[in-house]
PDB file of N, CA and C in Angstrom:
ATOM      1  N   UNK A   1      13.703   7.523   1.094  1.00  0.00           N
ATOM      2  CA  UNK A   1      12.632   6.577   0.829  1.00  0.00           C
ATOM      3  C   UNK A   1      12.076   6.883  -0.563  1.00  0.00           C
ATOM      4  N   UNK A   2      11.919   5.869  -1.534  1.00  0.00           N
ATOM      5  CA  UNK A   2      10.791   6.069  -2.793  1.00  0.00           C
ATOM      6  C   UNK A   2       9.873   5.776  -2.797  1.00  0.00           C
ATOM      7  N   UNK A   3       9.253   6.257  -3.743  1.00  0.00           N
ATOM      8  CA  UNK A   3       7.673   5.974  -3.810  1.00  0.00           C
ATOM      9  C   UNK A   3       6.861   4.668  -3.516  1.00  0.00           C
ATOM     10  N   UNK A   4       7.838   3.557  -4.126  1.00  0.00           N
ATOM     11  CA  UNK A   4       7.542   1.859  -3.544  1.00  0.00           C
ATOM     12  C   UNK A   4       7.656   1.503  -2.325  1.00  0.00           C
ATOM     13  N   UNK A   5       8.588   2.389  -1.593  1.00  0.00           N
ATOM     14  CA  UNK A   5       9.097   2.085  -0.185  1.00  0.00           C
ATOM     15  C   UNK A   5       7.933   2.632   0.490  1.00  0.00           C
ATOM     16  N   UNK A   6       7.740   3.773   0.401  1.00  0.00           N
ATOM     17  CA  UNK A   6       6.536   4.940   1.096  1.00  0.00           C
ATOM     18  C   UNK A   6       5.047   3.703   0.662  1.00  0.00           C
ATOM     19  N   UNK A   7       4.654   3.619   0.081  1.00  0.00           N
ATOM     20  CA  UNK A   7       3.587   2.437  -0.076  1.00  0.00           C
ATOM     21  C   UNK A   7       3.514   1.604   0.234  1.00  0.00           C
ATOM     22  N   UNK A   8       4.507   0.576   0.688  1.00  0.00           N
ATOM     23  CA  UNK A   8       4.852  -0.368   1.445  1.00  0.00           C
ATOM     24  C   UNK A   8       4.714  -0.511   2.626  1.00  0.00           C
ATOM     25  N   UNK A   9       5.410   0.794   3.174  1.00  0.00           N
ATOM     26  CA  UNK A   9       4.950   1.482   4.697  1.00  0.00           C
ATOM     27  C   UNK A   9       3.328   1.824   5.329  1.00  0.00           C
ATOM     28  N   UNK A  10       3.238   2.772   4.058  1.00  0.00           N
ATOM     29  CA  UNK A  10       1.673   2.897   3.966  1.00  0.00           C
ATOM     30  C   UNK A  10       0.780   1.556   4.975  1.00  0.00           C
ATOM     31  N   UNK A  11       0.710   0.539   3.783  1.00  0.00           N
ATOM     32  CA  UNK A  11       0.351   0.056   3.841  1.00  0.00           C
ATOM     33  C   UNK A  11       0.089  -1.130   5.144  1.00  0.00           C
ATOM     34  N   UNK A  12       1.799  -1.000   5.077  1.00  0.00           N
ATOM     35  CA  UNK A  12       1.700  -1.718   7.059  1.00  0.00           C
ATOM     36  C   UNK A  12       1.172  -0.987   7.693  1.00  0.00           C
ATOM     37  N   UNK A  13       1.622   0.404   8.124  1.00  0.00           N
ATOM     38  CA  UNK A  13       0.948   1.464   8.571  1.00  0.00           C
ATOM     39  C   UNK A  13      -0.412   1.098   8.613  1.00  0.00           C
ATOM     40  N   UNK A  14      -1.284   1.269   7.818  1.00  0.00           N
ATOM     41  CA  UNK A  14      -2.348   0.742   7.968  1.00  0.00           C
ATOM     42  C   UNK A  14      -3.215  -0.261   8.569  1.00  0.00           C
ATOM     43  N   UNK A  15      -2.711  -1.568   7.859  1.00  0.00           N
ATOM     44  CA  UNK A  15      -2.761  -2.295   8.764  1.00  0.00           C
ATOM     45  C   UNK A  15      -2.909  -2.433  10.320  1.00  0.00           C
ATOM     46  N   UNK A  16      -1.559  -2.056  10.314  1.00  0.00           N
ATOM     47  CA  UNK A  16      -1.175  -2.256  12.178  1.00  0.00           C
ATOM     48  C   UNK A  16      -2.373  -0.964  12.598  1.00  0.00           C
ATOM     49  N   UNK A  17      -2.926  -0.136  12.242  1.00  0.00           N
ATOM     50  CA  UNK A  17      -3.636   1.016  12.844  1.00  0.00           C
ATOM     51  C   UNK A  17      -5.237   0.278  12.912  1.00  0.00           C
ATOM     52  N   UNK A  18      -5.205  -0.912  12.002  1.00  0.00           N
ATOM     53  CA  UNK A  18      -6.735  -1.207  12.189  1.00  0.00           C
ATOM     54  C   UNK A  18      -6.214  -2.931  12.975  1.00  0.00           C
ATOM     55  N   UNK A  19      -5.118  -3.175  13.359  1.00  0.00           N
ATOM     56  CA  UNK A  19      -5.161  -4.515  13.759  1.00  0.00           C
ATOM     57  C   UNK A  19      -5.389  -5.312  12.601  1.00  0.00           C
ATOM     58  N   UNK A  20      -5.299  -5.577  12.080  1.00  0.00           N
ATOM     59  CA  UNK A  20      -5.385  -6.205  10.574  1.00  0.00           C
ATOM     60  C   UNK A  20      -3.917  -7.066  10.362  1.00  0.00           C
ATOM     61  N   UNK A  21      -4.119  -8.435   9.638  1.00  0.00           N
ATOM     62  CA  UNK A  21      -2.917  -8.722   9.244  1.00  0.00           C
ATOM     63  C   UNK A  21      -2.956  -8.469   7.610  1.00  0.00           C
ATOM     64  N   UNK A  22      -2.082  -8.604   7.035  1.00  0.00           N
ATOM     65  CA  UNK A  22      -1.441  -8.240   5.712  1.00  0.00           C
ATOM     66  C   UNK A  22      -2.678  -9.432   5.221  1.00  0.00           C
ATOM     67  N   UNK A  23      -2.550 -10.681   5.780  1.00  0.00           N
ATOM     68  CA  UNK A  23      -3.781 -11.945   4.548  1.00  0.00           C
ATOM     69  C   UNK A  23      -4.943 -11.404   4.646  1.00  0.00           C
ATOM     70  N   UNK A  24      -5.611 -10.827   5.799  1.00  0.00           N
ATOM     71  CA  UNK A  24      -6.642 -10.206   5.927  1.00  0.00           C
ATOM     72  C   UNK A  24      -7.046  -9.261   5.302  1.00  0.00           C
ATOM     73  N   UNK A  25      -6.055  -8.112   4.985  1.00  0.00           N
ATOM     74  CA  UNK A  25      -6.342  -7.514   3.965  1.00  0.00           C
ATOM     75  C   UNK A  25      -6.441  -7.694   2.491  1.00  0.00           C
ATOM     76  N   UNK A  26      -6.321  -8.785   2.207  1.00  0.00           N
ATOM     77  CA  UNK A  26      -6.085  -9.100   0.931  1.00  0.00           C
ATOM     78  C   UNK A  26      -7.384  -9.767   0.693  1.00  0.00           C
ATOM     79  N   UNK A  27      -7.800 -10.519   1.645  1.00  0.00           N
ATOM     80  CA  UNK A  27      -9.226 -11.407   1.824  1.00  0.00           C
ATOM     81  C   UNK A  27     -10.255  -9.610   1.553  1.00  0.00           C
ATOM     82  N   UNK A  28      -9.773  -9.028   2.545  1.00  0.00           N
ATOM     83  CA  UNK A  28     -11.011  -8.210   2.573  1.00  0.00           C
ATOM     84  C   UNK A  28     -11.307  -6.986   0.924  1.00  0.00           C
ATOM     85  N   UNK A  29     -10.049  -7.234   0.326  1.00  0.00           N
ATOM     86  CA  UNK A  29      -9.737  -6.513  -1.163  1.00  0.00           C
ATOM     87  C   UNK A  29     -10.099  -6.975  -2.374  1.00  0.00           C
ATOM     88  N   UNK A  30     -10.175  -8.538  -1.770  1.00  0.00           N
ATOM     89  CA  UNK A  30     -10.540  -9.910  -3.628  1.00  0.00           C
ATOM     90  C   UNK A  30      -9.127  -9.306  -4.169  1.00  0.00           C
ATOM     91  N   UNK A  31      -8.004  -9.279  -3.382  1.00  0.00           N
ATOM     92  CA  UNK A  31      -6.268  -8.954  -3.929  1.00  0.00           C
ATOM     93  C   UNK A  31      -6.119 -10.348  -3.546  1.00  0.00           C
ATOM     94  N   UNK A  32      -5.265 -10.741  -3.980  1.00  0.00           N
ATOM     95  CA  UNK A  32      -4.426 -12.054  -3.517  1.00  0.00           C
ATOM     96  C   UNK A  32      -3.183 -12.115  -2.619  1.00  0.00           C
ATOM     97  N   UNK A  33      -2.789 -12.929  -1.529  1.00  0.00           N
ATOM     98  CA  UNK A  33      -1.698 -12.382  -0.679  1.00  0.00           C
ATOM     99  C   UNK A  33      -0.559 -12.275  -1.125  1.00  0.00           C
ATOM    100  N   UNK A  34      -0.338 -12.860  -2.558  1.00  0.00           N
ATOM    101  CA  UNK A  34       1.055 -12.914  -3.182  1.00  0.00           C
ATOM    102  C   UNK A  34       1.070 -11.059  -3.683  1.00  0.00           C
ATOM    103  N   UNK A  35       0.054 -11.124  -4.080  1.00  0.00           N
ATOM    104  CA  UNK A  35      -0.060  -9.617  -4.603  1.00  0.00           C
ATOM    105  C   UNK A  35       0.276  -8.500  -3.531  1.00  0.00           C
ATOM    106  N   UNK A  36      -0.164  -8.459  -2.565  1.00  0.00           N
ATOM    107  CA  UNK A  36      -0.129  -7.580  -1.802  1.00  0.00           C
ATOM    108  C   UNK A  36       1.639  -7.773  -1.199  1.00  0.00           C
ATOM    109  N   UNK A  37       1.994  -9.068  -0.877  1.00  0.00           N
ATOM    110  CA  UNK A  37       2.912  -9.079  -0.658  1.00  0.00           C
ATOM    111  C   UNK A  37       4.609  -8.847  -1.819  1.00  0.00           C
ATOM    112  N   UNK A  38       3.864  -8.853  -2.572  1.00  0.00           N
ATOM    113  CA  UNK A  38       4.873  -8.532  -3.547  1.00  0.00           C
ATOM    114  C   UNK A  38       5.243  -6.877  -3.843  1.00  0.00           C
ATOM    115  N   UNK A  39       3.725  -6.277  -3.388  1.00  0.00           N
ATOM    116  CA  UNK A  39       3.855  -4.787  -3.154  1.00  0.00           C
ATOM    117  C   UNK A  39       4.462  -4.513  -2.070  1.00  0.00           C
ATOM    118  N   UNK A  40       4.963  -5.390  -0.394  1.00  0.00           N
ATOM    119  CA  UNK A  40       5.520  -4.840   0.427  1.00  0.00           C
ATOM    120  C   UNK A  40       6.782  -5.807   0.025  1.00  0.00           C
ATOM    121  N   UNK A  41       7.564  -6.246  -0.760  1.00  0.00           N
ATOM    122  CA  UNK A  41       9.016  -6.575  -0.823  1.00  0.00           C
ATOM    123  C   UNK A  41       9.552  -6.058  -2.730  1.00  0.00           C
ATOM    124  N   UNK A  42      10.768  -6.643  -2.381  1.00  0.00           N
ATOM    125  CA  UNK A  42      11.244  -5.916  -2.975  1.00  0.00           C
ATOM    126  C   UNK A  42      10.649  -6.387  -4.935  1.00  0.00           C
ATOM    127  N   UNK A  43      10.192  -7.234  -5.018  1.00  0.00           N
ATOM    128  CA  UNK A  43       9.249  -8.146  -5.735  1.00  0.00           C
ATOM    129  C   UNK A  43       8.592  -7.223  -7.114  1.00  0.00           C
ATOM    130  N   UNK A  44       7.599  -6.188  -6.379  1.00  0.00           N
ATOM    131  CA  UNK A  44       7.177  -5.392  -7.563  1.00  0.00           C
ATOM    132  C   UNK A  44       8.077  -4.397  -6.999  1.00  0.00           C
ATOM    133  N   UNK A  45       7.981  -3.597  -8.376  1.00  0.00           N
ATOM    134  CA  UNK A  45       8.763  -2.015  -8.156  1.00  0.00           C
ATOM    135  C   UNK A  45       7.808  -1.034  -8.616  1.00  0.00           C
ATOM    136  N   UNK A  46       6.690  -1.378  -9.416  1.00  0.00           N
ATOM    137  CA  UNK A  46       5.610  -0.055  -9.117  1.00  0.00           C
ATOM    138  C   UNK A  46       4.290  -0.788  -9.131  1.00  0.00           C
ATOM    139  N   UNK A  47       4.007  -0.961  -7.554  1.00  0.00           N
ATOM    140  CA  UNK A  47       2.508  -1.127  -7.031  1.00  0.00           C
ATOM    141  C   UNK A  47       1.807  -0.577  -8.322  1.00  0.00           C
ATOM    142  N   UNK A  48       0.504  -1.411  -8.908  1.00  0.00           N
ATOM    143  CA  UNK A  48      -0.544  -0.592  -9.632  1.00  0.00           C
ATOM    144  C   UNK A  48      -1.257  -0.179  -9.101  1.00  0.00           C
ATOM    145  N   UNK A  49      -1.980   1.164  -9.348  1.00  0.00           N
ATOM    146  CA  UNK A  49      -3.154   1.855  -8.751  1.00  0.00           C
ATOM    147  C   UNK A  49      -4.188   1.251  -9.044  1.00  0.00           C
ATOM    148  N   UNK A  50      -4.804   0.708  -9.407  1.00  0.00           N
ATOM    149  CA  UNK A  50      -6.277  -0.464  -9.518  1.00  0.00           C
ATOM    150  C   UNK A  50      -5.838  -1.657  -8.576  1.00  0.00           C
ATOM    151  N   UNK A  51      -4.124  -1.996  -7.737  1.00  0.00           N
ATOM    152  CA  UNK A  51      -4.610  -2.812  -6.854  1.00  0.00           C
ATOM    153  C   UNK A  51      -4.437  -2.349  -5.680  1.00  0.00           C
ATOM    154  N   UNK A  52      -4.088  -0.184  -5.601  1.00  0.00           N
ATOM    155  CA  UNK A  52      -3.620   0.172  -4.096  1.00  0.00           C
ATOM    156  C   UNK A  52      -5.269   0.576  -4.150  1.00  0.00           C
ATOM    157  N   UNK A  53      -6.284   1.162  -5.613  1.00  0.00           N
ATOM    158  CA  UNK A  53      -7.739   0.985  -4.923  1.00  0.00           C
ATOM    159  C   UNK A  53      -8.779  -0.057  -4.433  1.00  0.00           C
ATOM    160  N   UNK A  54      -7.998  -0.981  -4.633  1.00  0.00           N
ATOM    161  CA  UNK A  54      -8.935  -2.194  -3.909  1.00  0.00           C
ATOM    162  C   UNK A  54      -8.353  -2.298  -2.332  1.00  0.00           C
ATOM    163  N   UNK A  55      -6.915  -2.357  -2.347  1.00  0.00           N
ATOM    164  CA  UNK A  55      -6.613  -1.923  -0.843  1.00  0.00           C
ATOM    165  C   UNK A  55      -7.158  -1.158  -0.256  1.00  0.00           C
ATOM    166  N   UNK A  56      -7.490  -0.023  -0.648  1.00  0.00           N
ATOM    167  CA  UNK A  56      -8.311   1.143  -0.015  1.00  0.00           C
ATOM    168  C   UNK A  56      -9.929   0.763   0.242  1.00  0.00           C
ATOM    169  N   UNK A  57     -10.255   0.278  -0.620  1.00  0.00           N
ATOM    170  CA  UNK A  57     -11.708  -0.206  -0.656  1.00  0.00           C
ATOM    171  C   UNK A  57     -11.814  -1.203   0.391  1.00  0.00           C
ATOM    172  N   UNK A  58     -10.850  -2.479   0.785  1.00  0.00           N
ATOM    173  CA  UNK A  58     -10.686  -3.135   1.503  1.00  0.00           C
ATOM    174  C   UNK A  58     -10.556  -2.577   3.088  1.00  0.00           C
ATOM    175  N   UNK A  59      -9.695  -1.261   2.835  1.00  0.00           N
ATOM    176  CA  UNK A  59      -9.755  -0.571   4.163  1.00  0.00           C
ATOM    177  C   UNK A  59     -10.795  -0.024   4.669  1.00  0.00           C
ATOM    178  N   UNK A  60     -11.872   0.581   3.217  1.00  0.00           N
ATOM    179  CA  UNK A  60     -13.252   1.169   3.719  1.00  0.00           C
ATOM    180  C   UNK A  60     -12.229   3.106   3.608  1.00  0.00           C
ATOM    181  N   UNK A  61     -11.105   3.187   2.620  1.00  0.00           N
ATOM    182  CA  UNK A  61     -10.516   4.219   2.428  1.00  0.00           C
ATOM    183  C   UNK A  61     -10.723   4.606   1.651  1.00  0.00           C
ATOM    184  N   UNK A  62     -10.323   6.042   1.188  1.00  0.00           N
ATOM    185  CA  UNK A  62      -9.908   6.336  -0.761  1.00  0.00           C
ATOM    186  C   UNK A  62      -8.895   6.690  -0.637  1.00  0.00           C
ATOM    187  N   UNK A  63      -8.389   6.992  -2.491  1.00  0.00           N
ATOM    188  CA  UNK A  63      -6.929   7.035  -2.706  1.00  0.00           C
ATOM    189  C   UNK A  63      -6.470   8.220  -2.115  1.00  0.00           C
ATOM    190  N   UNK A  64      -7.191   9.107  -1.877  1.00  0.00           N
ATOM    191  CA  UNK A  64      -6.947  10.469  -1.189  1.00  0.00           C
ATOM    192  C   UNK A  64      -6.531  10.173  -0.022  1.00  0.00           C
ATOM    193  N   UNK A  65      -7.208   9.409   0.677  1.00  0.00           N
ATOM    194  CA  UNK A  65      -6.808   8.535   1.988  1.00  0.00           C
ATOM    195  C   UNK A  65      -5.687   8.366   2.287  1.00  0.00           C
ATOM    196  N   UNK A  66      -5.734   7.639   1.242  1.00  0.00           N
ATOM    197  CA  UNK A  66      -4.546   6.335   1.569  1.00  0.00           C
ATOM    198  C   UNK A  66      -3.244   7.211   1.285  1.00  0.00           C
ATOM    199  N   UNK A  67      -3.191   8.257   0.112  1.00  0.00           N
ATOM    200  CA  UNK A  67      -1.680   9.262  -0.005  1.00  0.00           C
ATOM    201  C   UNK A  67      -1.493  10.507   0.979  1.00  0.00           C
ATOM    202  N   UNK A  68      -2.725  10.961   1.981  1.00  0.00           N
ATOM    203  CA  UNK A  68      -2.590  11.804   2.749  1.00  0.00           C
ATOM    204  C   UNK A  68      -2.309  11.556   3.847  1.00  0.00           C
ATOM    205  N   UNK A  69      -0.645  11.459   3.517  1.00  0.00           N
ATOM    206  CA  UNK A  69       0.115  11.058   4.487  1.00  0.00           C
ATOM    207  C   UNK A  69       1.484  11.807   4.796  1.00  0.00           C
ATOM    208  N   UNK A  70       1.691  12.022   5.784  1.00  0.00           N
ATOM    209  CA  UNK A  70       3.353  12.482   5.927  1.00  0.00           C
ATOM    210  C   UNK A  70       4.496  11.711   5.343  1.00  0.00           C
ATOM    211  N   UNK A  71       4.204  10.602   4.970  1.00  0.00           N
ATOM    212  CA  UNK A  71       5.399   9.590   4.612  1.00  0.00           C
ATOM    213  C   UNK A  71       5.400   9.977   3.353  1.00  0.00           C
ATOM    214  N   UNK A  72       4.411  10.683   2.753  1.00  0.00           N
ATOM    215  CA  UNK A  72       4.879  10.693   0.671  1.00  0.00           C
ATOM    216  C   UNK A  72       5.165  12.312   0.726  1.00  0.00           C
ATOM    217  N   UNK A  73       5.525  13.105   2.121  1.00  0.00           N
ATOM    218  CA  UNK A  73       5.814  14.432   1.328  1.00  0.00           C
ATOM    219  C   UNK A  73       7.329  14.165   1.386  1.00  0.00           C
ATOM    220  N   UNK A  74       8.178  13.551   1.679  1.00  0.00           N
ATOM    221  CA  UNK A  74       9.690  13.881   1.307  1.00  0.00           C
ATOM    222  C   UNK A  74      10.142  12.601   0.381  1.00  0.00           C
ATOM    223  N   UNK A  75       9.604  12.147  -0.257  1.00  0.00           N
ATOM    224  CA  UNK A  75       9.920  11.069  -1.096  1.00  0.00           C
ATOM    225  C   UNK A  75      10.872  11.332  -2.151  1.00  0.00           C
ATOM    226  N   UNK A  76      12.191  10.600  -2.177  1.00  0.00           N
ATOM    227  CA  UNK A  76      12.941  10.662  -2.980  1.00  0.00           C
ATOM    228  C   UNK A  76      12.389  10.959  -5.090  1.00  0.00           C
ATOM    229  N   UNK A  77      13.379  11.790  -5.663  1.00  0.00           N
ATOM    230  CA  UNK A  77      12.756  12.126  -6.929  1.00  0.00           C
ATOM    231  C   UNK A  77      13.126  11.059  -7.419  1.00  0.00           C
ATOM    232  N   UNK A  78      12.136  10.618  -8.543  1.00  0.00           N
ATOM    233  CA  UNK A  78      12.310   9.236  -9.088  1.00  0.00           C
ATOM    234  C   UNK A  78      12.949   9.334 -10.802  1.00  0.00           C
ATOM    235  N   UNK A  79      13.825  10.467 -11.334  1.00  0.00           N
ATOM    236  CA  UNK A  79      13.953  10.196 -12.605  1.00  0.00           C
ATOM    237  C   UNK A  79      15.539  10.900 -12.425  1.00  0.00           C
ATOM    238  N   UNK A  80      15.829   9.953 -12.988  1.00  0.00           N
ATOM    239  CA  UNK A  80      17.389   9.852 -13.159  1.00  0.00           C
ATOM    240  C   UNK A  80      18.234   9.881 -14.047  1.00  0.00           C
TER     241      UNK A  80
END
């Protein structure tokens, strides 16, 4: 998994843990659903951090939050 993939997950992850759908979160962020959804396909390839902290803010999270997770400790190395 990479770092885009692991955020992607995240992020459903999330979701599904608060019952939330993906538009809902985007309503609750002032993100737009294209945005958010472009962070869970293959669309963008590096999520920006000013729109995974409005996700978080939307969750009522922080970024500490949102990366303290088991899914980003084995994440593939990204430089090739």
């Amino acid at each position: 998994m990479n770092t885009k993939q692991a955020i992607a997950q995240r992020i459903i992850d999330l979701c599904n843990e608060r019952n939330i759908a993906i538009n809902a979160l985007a309503n609750l962020s002032g993100v737009s659903p294209s945005t958010v959804y472009s962070m869970l396909n293959e669309k963008s390839q590096n999520p920006g951090t000013v729109s995974i902290k409005k996700l978080c803010d939307g969750l009522d999270i922080t970024l500490r939050e949102f990366f303290n997770s088991p899914i980003f400790d084995n994440i593939e190395q990204e430089i090739k």
